[in-house]
C-alpha atoms as a PDB file:
ATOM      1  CA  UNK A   1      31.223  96.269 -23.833  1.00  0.00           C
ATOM      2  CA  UNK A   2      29.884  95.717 -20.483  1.00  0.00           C
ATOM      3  CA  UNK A   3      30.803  97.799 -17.419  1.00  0.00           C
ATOM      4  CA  UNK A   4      30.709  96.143 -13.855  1.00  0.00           C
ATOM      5  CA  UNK A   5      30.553  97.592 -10.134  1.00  0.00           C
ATOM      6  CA  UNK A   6      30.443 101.135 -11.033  1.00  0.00           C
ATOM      7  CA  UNK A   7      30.389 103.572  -7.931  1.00  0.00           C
ATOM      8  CA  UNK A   8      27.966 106.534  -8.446  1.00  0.00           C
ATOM      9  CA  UNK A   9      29.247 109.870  -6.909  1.00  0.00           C
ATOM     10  CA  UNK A  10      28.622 113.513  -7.347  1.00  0.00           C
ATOM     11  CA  UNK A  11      31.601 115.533  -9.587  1.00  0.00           C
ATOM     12  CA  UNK A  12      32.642 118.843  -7.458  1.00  0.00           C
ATOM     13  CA  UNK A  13      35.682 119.450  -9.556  1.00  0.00           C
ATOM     14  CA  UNK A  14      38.463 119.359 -12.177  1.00  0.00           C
ATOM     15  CA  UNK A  15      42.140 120.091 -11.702  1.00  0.00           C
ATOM     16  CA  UNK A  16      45.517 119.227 -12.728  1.00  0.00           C
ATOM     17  CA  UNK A  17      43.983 117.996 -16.350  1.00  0.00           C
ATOM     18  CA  UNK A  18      43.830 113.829 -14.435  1.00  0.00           C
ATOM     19  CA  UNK A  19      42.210 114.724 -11.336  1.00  0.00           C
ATOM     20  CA  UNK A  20      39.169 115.071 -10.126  1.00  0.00           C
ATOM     21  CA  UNK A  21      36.946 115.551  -6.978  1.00  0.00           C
ATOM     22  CA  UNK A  22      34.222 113.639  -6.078  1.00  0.00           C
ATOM     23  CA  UNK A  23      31.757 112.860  -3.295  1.00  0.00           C
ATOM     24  CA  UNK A  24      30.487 110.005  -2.265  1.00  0.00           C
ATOM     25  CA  UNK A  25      26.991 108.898  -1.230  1.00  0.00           C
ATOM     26  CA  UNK A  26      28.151 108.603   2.574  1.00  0.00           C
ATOM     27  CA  UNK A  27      29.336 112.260   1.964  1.00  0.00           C
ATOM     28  CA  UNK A  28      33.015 111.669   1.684  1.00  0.00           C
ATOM     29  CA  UNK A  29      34.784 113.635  -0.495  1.00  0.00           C
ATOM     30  CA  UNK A  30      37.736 111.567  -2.330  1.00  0.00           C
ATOM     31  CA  UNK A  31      40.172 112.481  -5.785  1.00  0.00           C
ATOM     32  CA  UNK A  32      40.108 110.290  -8.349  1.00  0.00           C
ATOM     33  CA  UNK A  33      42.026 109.878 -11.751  1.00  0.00           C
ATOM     34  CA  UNK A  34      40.743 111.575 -15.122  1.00  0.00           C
ATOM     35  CA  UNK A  35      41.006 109.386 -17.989  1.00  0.00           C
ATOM     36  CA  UNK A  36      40.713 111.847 -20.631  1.00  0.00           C
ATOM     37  CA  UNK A  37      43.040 114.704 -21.626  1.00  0.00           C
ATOM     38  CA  UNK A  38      40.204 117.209 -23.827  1.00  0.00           C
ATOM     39  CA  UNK A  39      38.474 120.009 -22.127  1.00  0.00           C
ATOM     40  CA  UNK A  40      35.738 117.798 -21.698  1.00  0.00           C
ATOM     41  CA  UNK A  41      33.619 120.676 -22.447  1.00  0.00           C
ATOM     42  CA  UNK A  42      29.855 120.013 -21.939  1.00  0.00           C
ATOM     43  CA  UNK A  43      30.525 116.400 -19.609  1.00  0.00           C
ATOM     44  CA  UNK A  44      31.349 118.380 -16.378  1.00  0.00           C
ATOM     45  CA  UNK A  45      28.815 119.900 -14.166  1.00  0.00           C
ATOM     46  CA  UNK A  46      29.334 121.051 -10.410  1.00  0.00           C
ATOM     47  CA  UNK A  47      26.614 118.729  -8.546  1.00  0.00           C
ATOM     48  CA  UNK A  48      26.278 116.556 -11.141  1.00  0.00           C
ATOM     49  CA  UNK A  49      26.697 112.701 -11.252  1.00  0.00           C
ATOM     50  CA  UNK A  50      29.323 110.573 -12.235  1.00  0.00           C
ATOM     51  CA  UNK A  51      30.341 106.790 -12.430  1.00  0.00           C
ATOM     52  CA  UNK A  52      33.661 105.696 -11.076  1.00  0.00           C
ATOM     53  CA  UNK A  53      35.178 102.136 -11.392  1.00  0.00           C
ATOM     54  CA  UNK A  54      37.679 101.029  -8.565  1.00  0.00           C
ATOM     55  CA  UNK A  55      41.006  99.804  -9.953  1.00  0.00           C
ATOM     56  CA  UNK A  56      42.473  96.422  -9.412  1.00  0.00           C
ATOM     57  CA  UNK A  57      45.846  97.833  -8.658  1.00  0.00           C
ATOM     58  CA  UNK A  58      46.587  98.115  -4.725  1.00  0.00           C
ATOM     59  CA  UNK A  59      49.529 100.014  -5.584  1.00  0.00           C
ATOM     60  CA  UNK A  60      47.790 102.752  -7.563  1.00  0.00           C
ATOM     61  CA  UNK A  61      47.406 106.105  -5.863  1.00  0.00           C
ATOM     62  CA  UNK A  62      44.047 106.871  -6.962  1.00  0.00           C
ATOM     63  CA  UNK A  63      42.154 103.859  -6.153  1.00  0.00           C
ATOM     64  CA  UNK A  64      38.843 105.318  -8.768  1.00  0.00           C
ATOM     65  CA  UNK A  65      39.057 106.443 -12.367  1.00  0.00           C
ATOM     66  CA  UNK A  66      36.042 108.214 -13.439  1.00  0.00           C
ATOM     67  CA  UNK A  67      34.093 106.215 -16.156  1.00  0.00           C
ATOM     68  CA  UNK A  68      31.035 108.648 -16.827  1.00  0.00           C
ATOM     69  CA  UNK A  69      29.553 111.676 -16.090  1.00  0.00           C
ATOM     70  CA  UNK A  70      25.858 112.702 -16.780  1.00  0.00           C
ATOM     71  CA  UNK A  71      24.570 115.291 -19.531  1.00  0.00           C
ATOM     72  CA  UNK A  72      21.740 118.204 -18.567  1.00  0.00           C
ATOM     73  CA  UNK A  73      20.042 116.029 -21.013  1.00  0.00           C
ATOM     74  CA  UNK A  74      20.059 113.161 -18.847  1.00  0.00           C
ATOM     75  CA  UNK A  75      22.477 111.016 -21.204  1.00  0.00           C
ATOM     76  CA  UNK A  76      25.405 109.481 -19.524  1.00  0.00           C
ATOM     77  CA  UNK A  77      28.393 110.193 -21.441  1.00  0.00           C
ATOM     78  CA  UNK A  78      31.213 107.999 -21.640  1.00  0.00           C
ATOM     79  CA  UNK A  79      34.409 109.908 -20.545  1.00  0.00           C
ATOM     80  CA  UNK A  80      37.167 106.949 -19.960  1.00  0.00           C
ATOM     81  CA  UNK A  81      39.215 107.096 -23.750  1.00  0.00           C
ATOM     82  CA  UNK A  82      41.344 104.368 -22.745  1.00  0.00           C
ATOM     83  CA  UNK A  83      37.924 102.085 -23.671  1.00  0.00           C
ATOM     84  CA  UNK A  84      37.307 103.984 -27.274  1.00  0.00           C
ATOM     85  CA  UNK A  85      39.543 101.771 -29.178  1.00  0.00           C
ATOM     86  CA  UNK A  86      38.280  98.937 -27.524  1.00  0.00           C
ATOM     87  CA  UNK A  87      34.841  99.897 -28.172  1.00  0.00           C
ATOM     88  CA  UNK A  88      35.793 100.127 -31.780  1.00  0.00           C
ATOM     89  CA  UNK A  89      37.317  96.834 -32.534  1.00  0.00           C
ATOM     90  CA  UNK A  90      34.485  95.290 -30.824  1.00  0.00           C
ATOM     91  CA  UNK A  91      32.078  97.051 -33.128  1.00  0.00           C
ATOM     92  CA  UNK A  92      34.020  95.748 -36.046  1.00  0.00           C
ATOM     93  CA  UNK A  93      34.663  92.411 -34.891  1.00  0.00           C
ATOM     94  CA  UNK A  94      31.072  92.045 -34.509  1.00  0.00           C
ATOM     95  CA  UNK A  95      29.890  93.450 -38.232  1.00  0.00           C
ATOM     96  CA  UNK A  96      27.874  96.856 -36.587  1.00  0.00           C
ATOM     97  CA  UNK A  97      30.249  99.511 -39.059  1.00  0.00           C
ATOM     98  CA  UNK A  98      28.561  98.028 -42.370  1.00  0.00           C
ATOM     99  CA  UNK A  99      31.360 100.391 -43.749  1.00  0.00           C
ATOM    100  CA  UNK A 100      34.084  98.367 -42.903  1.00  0.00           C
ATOM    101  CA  UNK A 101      32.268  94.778 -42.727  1.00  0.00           C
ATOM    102  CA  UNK A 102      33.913  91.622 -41.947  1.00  0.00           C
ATOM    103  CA  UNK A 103      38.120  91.470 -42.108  1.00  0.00           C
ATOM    104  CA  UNK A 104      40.730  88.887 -42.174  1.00  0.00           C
ATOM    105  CA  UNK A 105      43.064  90.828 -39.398  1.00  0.00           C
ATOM    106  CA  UNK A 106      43.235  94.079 -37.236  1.00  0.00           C
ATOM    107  CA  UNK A 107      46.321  95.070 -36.386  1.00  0.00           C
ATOM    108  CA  UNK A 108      46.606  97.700 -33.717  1.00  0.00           C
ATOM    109  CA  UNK A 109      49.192 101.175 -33.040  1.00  0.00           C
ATOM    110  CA  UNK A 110      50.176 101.003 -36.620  1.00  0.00           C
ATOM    111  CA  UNK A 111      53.679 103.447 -37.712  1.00  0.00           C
ATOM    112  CA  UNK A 112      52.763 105.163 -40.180  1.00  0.00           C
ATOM    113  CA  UNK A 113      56.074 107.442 -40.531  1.00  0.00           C
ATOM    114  CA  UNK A 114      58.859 108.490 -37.911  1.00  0.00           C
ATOM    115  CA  UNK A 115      56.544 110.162 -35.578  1.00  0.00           C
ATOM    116  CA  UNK A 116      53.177 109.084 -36.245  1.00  0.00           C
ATOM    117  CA  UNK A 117      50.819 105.959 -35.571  1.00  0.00           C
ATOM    118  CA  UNK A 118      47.259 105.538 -36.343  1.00  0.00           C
ATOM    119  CA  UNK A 119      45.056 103.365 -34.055  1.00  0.00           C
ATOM    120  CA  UNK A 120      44.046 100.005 -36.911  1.00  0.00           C
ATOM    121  CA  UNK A 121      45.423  98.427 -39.731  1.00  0.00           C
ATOM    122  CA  UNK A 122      42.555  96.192 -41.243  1.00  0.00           C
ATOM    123  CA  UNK A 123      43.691  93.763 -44.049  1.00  0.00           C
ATOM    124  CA  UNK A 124      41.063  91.655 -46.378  1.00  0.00           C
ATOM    125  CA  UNK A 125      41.806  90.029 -49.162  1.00  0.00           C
ATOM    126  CA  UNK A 126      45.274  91.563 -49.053  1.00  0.00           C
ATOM    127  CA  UNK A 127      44.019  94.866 -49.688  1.00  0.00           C
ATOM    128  CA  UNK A 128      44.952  97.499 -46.371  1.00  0.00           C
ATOM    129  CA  UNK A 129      42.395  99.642 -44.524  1.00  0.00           C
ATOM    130  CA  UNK A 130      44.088 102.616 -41.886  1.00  0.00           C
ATOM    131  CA  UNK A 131      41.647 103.636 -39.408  1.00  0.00           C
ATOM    132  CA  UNK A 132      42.038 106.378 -36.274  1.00  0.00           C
ATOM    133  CA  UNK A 133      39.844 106.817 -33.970  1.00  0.00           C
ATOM    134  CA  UNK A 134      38.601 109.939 -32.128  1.00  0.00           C
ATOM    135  CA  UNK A 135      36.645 109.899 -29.107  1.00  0.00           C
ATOM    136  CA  UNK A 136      34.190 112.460 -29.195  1.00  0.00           C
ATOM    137  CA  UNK A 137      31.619 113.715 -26.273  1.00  0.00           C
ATOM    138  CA  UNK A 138      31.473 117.558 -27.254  1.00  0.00           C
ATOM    139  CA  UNK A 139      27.437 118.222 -27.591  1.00  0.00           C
ATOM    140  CA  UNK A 140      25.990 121.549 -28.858  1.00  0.00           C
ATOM    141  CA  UNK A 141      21.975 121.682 -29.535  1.00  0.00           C
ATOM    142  CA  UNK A 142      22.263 118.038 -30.303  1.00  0.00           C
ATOM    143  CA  UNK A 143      25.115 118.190 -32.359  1.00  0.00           C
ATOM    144  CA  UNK A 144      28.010 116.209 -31.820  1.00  0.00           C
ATOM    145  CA  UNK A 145      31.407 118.385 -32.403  1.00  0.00           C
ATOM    146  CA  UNK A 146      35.306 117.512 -32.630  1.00  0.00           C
ATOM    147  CA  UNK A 147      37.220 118.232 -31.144  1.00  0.00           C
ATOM    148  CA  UNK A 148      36.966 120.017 -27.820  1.00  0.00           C
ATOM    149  CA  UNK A 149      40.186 121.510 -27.279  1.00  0.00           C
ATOM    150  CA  UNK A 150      42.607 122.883 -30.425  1.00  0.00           C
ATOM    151  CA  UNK A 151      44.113 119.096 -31.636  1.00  0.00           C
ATOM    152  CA  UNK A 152      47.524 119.587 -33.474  1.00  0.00           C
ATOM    153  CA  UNK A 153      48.130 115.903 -33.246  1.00  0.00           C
ATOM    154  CA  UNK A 154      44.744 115.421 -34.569  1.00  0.00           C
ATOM    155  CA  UNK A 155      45.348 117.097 -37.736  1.00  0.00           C
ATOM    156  CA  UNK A 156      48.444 115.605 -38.215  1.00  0.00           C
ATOM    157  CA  UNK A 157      46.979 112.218 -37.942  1.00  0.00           C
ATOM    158  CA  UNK A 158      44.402 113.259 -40.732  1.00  0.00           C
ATOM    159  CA  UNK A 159      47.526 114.441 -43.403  1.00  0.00           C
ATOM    160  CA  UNK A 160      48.507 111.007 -43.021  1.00  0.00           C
ATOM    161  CA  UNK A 161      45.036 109.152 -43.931  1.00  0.00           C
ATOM    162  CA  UNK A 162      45.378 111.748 -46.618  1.00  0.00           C
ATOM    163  CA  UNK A 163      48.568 110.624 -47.812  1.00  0.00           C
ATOM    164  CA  UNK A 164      47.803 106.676 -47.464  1.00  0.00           C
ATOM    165  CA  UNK A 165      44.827 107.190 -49.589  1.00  0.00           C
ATOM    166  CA  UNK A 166      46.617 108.846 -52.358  1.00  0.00           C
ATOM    167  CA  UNK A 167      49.371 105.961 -51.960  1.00  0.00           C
ATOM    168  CA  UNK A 168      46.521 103.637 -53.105  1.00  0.00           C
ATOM    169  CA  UNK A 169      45.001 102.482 -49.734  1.00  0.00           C
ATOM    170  CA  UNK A 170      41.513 103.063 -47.905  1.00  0.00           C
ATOM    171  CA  UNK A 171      41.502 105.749 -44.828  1.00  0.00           C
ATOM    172  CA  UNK A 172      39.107 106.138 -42.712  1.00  0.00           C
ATOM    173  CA  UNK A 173      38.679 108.562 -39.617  1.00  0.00           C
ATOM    174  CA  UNK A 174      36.084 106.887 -36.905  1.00  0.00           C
ATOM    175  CA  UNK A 175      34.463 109.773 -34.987  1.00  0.00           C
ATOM    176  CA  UNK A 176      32.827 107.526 -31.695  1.00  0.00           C
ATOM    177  CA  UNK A 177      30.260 109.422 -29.660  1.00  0.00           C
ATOM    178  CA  UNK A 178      30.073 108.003 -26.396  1.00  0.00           C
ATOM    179  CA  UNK A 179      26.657 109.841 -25.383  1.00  0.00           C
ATOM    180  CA  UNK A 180      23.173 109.241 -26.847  1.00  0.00           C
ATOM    181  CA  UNK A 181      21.520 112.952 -26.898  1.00  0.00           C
ATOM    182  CA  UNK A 182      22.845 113.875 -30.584  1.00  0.00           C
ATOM    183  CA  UNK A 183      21.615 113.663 -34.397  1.00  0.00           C
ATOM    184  CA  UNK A 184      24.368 114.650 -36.369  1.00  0.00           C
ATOM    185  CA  UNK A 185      27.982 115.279 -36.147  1.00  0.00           C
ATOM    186  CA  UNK A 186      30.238 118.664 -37.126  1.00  0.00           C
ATOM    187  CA  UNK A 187      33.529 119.434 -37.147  1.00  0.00           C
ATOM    188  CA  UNK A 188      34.311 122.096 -34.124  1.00  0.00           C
ATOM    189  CA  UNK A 189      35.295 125.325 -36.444  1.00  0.00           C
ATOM    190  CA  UNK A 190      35.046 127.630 -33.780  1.00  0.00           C
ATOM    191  CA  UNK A 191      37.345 125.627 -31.617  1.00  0.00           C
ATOM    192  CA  UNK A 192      40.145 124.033 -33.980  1.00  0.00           C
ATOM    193  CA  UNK A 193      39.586 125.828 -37.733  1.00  0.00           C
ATOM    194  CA  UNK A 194      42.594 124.017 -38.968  1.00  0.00           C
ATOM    195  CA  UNK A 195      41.443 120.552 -37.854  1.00  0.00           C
ATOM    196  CA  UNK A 196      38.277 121.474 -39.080  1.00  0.00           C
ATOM    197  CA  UNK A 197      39.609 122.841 -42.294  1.00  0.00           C
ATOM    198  CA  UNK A 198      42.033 119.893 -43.072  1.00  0.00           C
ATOM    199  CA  UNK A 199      38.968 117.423 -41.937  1.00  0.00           C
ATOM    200  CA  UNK A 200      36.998 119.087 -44.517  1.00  0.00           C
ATOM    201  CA  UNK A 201      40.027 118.701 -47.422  1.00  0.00           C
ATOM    202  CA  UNK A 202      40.825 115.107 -46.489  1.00  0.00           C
ATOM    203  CA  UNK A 203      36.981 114.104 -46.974  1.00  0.00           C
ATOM    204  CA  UNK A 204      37.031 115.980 -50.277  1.00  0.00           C
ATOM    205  CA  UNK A 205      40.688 113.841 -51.517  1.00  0.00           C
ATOM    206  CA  UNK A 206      38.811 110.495 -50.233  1.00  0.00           C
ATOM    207  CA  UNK A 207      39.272 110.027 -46.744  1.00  0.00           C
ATOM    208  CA  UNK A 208      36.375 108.235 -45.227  1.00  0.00           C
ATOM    209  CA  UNK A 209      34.889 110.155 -42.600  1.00  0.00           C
ATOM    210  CA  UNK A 210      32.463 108.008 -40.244  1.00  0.00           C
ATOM    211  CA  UNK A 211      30.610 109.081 -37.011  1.00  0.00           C
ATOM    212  CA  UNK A 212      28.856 106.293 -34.716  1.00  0.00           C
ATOM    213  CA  UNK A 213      26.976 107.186 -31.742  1.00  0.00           C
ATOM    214  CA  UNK A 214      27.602 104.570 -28.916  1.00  0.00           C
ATOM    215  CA  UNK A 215      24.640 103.504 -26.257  1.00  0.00           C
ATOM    216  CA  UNK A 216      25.909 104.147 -22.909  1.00  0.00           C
ATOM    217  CA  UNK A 217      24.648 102.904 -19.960  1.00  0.00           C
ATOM    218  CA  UNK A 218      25.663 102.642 -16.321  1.00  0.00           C
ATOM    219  CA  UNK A 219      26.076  98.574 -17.570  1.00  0.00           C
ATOM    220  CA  UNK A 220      27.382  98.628 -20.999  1.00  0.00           C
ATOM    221  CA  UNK A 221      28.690 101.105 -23.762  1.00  0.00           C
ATOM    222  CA  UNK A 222      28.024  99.631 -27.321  1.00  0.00           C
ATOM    223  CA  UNK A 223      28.341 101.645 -30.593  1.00  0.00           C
ATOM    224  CA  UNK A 224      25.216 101.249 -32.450  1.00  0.00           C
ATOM    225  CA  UNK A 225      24.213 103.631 -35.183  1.00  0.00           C
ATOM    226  CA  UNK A 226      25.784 105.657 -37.548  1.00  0.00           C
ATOM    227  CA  UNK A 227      25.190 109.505 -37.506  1.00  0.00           C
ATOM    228  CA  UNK A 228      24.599 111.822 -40.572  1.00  0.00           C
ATOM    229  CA  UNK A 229      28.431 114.011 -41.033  1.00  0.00           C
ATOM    230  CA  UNK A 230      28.057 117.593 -42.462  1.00  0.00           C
ATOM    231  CA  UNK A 231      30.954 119.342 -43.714  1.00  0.00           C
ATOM    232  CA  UNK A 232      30.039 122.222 -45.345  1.00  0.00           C
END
């Protein structure tokens, strides 16, 4: 996925869970919108860069969203969630998640009961795949963790791959890490133990569990490689 006319700035701070404070390389100090609703523990640092991209809308009140911010590491780190999906079908579409391979159809926001959707519906040969995505960015000692704040509607999501898969079709939860400094992936036990817990369980009753790490750049953001999952 490439990324045009980014504006580099320097993060000050977080408030209000969507806004943020920036300053700009003539010094100007302007808010613009968060596009992520996690902590976002680990991606913001007081001094530290960030991308923003300008919005197209006149109307909006923020004219920037922020896009990226940049790791001690040095790793830029995709923030923007509205793109994760998006970065996911294209990775399918274009045969990177070997798991998954080539499909007849992908059908998007998929009900799944009375109060819950999951993010795909891929269909080949007549046979269904269920899919939801998380967007992950948490980084400890080169680990990347989910999630980053205690998810409720994450493990809810996961009891219903589990219950798909024992109703005869394939579920899969896509973990996407949008920064490049990590080797493995783990589920965040000392932040969310039941989402941990219940990923753990729904991996055991057949729930496909996959983590890619994405390539991020201040052009392009591009899932490339899958990342080794430990559970226990």
């Amino acid at each position: 996925m490439k990324i045009e006319h980014l504006q580099p700035a320097t993060f000050l701070r977080r408030y209000k869970r969507f806004l943020v404070d920036v300053r700009l390389p003539d010094g100007t100090e302007i808010t613009v919108h968060c596009p992520n609703t996690g902590s976002m523990k680990g991606c913001l640092f007081p001094e530290g860069p960030v991308m923003l991209l300008a919005s197209g809308n006149l109307n909006r009140k923020y004219r920037y969203s922020l896009e990226m911010t940049q790791a001690e590491s040095g790793a830029w780190i995709g923030v923007n969630t509205g793109r994760t999906n998006r970065l996911v079908r294209e990775a399918i579409e274009n045969g990177i998640i070997s798991e998954i391979g080539p499909v007849d159809s992908i059908q998007p926001e998929v009900k799944v009961s009375e109060k819950s959707r999951l993010d795909f519906l891929l269909e080949k040969g007549g046979k269904k795949t269920y899919v939801e995505v998380k967007n992950c960015t948490l980084v400890e000692n080169q680990t990347a963790m989910f999630p980053d704040a205690v998810s409720t509607r994450g493990t809810k999501h996961l009891k219903e791959l589990i219950n798909l898969h024992e109703q005869g079709h394939r579920s899969i939860v896509f973990f996407c890490v949008q920064r490049e400094d990590v080797t493995q992936f783990l589920p965040a036990r000392h932040i969310d133990p039941e989402y941990s817990k219940t990923l753990v369980e729904a991996s055991s009753r057949g729930v496909l569990v996959l983590v890619y790490r994405a390539l991020v750049s201040t052009s392009a953001i591009t899932i490339k490689e899958k990342l080794p999952v430990v559970l226990h």
